[in-house]
C-alpha atoms as a PDB file:
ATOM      1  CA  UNK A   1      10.147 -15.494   3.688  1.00  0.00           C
ATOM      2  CA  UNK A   2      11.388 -15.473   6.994  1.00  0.00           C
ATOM      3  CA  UNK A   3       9.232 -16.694   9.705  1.00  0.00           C
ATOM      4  CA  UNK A   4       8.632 -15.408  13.139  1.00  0.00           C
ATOM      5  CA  UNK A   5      10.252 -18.739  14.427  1.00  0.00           C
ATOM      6  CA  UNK A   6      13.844 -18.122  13.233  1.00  0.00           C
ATOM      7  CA  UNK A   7      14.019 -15.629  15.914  1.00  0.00           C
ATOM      8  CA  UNK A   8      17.142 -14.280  15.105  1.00  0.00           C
ATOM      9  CA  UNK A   9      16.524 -13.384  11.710  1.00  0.00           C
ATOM     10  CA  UNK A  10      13.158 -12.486  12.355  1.00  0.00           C
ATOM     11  CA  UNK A  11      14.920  -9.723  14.809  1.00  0.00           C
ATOM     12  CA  UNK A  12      17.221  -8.694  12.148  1.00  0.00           C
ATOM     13  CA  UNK A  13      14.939  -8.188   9.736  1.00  0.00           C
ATOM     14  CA  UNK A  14      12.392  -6.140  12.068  1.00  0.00           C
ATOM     15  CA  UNK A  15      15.535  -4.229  13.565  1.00  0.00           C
ATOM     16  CA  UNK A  16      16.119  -2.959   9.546  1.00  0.00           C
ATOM     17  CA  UNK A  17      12.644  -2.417   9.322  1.00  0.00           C
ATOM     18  CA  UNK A  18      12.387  -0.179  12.239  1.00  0.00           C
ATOM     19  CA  UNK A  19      15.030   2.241  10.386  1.00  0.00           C
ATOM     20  CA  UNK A  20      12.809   3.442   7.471  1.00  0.00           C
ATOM     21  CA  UNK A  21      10.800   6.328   7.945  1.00  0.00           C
ATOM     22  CA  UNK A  22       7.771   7.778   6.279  1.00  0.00           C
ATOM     23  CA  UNK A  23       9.990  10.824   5.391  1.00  0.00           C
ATOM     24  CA  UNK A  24      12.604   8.663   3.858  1.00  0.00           C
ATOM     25  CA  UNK A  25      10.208   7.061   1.701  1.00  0.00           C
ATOM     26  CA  UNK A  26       8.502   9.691   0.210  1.00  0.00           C
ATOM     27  CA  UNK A  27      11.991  11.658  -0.589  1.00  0.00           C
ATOM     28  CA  UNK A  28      12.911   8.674  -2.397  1.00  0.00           C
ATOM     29  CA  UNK A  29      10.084   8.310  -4.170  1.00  0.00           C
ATOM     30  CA  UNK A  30       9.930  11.633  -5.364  1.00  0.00           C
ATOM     31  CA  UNK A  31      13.723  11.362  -6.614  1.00  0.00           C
ATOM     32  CA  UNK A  32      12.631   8.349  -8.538  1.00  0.00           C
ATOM     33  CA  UNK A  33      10.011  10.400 -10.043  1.00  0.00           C
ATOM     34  CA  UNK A  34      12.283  13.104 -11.040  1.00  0.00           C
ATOM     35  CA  UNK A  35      14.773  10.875 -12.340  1.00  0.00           C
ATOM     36  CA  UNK A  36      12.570   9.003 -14.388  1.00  0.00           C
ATOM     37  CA  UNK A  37      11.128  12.348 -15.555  1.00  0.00           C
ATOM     38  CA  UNK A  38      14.464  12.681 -17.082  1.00  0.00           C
ATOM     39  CA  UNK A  39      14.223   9.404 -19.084  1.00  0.00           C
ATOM     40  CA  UNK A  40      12.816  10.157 -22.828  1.00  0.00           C
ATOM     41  CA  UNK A  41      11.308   6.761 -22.729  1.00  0.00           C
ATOM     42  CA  UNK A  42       9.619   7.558 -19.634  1.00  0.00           C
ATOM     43  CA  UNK A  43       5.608   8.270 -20.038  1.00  0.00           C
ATOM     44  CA  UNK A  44       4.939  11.662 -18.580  1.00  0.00           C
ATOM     45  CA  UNK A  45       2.094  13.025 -16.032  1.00  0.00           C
ATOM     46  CA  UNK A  46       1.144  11.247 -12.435  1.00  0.00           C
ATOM     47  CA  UNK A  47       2.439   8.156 -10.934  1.00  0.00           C
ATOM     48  CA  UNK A  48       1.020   5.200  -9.006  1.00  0.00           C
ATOM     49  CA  UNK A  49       2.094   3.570  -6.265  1.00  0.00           C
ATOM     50  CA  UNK A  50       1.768   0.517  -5.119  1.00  0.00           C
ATOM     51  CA  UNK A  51       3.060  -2.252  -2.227  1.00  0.00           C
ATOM     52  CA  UNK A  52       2.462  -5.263  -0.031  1.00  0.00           C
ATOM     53  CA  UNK A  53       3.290  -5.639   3.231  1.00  0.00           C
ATOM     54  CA  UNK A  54       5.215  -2.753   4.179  1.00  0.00           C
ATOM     55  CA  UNK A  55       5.177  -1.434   0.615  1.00  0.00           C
ATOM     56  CA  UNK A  56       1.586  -1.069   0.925  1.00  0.00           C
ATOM     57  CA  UNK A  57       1.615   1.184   4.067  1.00  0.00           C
ATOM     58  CA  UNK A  58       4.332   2.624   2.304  1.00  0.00           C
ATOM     59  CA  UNK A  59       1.661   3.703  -0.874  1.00  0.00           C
ATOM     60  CA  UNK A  60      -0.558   4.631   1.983  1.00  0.00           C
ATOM     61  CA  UNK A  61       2.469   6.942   2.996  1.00  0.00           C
ATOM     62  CA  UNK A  62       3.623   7.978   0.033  1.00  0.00           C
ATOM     63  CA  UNK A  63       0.343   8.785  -2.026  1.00  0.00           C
ATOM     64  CA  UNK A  64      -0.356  12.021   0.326  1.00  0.00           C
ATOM     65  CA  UNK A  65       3.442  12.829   0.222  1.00  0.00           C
ATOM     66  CA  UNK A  66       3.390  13.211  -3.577  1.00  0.00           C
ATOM     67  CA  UNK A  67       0.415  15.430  -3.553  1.00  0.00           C
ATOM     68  CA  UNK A  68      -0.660  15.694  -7.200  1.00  0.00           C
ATOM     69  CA  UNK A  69       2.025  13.811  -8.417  1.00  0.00           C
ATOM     70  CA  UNK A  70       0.522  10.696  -7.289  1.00  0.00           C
ATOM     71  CA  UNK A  71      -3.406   9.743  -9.078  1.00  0.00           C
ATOM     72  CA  UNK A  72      -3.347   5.891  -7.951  1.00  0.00           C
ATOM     73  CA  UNK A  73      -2.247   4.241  -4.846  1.00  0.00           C
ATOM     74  CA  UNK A  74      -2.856   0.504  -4.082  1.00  0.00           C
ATOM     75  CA  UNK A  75      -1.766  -1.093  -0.984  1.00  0.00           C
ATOM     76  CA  UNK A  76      -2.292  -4.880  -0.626  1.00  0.00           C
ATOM     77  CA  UNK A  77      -2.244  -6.517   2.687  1.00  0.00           C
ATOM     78  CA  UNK A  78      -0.761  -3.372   4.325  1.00  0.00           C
ATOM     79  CA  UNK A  79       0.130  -3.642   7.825  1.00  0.00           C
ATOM     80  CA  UNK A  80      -0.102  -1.070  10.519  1.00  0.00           C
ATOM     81  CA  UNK A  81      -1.620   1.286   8.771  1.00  0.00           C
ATOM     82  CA  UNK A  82      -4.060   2.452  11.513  1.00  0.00           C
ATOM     83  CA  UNK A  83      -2.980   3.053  15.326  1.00  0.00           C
ATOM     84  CA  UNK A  84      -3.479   5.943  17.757  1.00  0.00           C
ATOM     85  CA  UNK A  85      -0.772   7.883  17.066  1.00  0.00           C
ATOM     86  CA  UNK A  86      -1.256  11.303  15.881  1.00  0.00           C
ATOM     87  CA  UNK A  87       0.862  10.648  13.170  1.00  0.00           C
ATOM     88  CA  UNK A  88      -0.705   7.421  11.637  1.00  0.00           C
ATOM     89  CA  UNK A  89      -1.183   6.972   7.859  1.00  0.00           C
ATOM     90  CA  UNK A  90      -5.293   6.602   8.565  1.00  0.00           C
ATOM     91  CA  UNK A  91      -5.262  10.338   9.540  1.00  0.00           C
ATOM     92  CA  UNK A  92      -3.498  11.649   6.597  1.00  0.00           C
ATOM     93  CA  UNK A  93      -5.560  10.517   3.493  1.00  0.00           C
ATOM     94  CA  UNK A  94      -7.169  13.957   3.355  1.00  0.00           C
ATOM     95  CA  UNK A  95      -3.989  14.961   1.153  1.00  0.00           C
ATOM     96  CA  UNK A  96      -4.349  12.055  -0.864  1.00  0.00           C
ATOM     97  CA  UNK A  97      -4.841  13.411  -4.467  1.00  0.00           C
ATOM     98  CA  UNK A  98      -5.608  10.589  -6.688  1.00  0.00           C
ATOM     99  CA  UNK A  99      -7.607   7.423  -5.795  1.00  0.00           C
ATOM    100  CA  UNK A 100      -6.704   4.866  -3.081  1.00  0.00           C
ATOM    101  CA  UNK A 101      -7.390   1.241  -3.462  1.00  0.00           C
ATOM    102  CA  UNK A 102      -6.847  -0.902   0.248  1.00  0.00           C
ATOM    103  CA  UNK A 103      -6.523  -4.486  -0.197  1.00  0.00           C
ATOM    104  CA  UNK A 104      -7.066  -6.498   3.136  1.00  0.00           C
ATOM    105  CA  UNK A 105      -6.998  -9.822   4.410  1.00  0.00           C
ATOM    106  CA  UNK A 106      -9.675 -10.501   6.714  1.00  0.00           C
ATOM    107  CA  UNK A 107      -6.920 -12.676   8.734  1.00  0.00           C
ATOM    108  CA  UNK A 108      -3.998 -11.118   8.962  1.00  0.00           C
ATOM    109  CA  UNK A 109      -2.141 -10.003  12.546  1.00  0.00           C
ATOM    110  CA  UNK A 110      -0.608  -7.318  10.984  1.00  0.00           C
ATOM    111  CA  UNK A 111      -3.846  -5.551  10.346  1.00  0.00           C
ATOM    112  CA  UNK A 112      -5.901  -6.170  13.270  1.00  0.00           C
ATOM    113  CA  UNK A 113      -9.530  -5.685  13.211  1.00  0.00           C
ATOM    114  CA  UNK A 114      -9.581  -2.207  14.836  1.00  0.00           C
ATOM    115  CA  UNK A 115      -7.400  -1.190  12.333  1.00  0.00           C
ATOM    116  CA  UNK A 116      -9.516  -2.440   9.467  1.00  0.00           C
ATOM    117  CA  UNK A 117     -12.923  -0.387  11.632  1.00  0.00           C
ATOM    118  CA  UNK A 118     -10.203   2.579  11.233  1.00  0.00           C
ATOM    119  CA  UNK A 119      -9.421   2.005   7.559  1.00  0.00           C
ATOM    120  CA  UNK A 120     -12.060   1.334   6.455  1.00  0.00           C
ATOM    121  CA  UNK A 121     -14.178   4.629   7.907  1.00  0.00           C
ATOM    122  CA  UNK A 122     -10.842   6.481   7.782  1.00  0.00           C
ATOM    123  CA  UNK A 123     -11.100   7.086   3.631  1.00  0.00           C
ATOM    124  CA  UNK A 124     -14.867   8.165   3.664  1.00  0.00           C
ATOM    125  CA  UNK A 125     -14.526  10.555   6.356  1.00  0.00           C
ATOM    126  CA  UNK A 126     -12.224  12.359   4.892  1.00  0.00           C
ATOM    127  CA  UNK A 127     -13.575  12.580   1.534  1.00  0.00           C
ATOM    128  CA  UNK A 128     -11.322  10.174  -0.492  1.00  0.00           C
ATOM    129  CA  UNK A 129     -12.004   8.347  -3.779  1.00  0.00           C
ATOM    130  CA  UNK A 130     -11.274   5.097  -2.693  1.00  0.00           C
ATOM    131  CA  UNK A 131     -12.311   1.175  -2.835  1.00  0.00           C
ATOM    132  CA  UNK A 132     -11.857  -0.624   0.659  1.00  0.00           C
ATOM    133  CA  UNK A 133     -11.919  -4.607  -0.200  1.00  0.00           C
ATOM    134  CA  UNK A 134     -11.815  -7.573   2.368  1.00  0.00           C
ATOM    135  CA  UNK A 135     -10.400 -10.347   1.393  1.00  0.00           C
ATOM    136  CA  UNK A 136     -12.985 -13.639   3.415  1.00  0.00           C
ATOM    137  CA  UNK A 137     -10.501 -16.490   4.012  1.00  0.00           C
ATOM    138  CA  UNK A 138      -7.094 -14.938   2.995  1.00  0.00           C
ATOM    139  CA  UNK A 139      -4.006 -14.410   5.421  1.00  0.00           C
ATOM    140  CA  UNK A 140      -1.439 -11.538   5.324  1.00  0.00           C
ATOM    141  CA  UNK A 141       0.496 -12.737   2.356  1.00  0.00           C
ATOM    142  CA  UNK A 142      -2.480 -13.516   0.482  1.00  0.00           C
ATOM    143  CA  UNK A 143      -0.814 -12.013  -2.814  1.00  0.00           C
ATOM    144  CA  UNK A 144       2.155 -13.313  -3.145  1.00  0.00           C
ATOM    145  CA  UNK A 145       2.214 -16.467  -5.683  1.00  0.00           C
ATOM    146  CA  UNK A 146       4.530 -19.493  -4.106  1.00  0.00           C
ATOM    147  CA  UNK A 147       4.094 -18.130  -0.256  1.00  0.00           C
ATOM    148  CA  UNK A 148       2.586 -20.215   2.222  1.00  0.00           C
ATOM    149  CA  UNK A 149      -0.370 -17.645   2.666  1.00  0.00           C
ATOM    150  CA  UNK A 150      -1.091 -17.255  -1.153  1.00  0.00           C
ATOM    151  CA  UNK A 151      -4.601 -17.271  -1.851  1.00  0.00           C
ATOM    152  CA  UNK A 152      -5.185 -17.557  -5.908  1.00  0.00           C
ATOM    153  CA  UNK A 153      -8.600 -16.052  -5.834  1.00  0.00           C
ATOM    154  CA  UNK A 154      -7.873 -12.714  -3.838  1.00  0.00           C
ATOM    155  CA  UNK A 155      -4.762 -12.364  -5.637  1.00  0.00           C
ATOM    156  CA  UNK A 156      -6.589 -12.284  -8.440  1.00  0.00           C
ATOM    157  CA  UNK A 157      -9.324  -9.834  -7.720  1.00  0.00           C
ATOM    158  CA  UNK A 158      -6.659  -7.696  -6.373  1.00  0.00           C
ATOM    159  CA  UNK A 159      -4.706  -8.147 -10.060  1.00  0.00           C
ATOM    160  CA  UNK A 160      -8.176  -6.928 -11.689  1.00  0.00           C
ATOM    161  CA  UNK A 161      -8.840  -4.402  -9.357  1.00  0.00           C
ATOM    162  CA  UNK A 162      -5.112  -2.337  -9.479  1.00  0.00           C
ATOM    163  CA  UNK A 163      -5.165  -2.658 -13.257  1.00  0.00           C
ATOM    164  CA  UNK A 164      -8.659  -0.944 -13.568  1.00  0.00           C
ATOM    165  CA  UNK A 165      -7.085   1.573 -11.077  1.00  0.00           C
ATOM    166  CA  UNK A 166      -3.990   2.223 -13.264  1.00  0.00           C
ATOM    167  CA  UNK A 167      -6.001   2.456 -16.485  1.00  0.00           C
ATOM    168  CA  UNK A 168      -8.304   4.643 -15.284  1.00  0.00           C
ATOM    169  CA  UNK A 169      -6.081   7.163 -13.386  1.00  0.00           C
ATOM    170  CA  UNK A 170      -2.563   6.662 -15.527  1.00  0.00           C
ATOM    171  CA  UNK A 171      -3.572   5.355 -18.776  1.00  0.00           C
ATOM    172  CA  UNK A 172      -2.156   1.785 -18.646  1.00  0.00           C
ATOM    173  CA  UNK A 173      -2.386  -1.142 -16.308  1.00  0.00           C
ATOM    174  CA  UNK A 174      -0.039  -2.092 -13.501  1.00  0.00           C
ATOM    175  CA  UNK A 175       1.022  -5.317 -15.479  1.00  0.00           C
END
């Protein structure tokens, strides 16, 4: 993983970032959706999403994109999800079809804690299914085995919790 440190990577990698856009995602998505619709060994009916890090603001993103499409969404130590931009992802889980699953680390500066107040209200004020977990004692990274922020216990709750997700709103579990 590249650390804030090596500052010219670090810029690199944030400058690439910076490029992807909410719209971008969810067209993509959906043209992996049709394509796979296409694939005979492909189960049929809604998808799930799910991410960390920027993949799970992405899920965030992408779950109201898909409309009905998408029944599950899990995002695990998202960051950013919450700001006060008209456009930010804790405004738009109205359209959010399926059930939403947030995942956060109750350290993480990536997710500060207005943003968790915001994400964590955000969800029952607009009326979405939805389990809001935080994570005592893990760091952004929490879930990722062999990282320097890996915390065995969250990741593992977080394992449970998406596959119970999956079952229940696809039929099968996430692993």
């Amino acid at each position: 993983m590249i650390q804030e440190e090596d500052s010219d990577r670090w810029k690199r990698m944030i400058d690439m970032v910076k490029r992807i856009y909410e719209e971008m995602v969810i067209n993509e998505e959906e043209e992996l959706l049709d394509h796979a619709s296409g694939d005979p060994r492909a189960r049929s009916g809604a998808a799930g999403v799910m991410g960390f890090c920027m993949g799970g603001r992405f899920s965030v993103v992408v779950a109201p994109g898909l409309g009905e499409r998408s029944q599950a969404a899990a995002a695990i130590h998202p960051g950013n999800l919450a700001s006060d931009a008209e456009n930010s992802a804790h405004r738009r889980l109205v359209s959010i079809a399926g059930e939403l699953y947030l995942a956060i680390a109750d350290n993480d500066q990536w997710c500060t804690p207005e943003q968790v107040s915001l994400m964590r209200d955000a969800p029952v004020k607009q009326g979405v299914v939805h389990e809001f977990e935080l994570h005592q004692g893990a760091a952004h990274g929490f879930g990722v085995p062999g990282g320097e922020s890996y915390h065995e216990a969250a990741s593992e709750r977080v394992w449970q919790k998406i596959d119970e997700l999956f079952a229940r709103k696809l039929g099968g579990a996430a692993r």
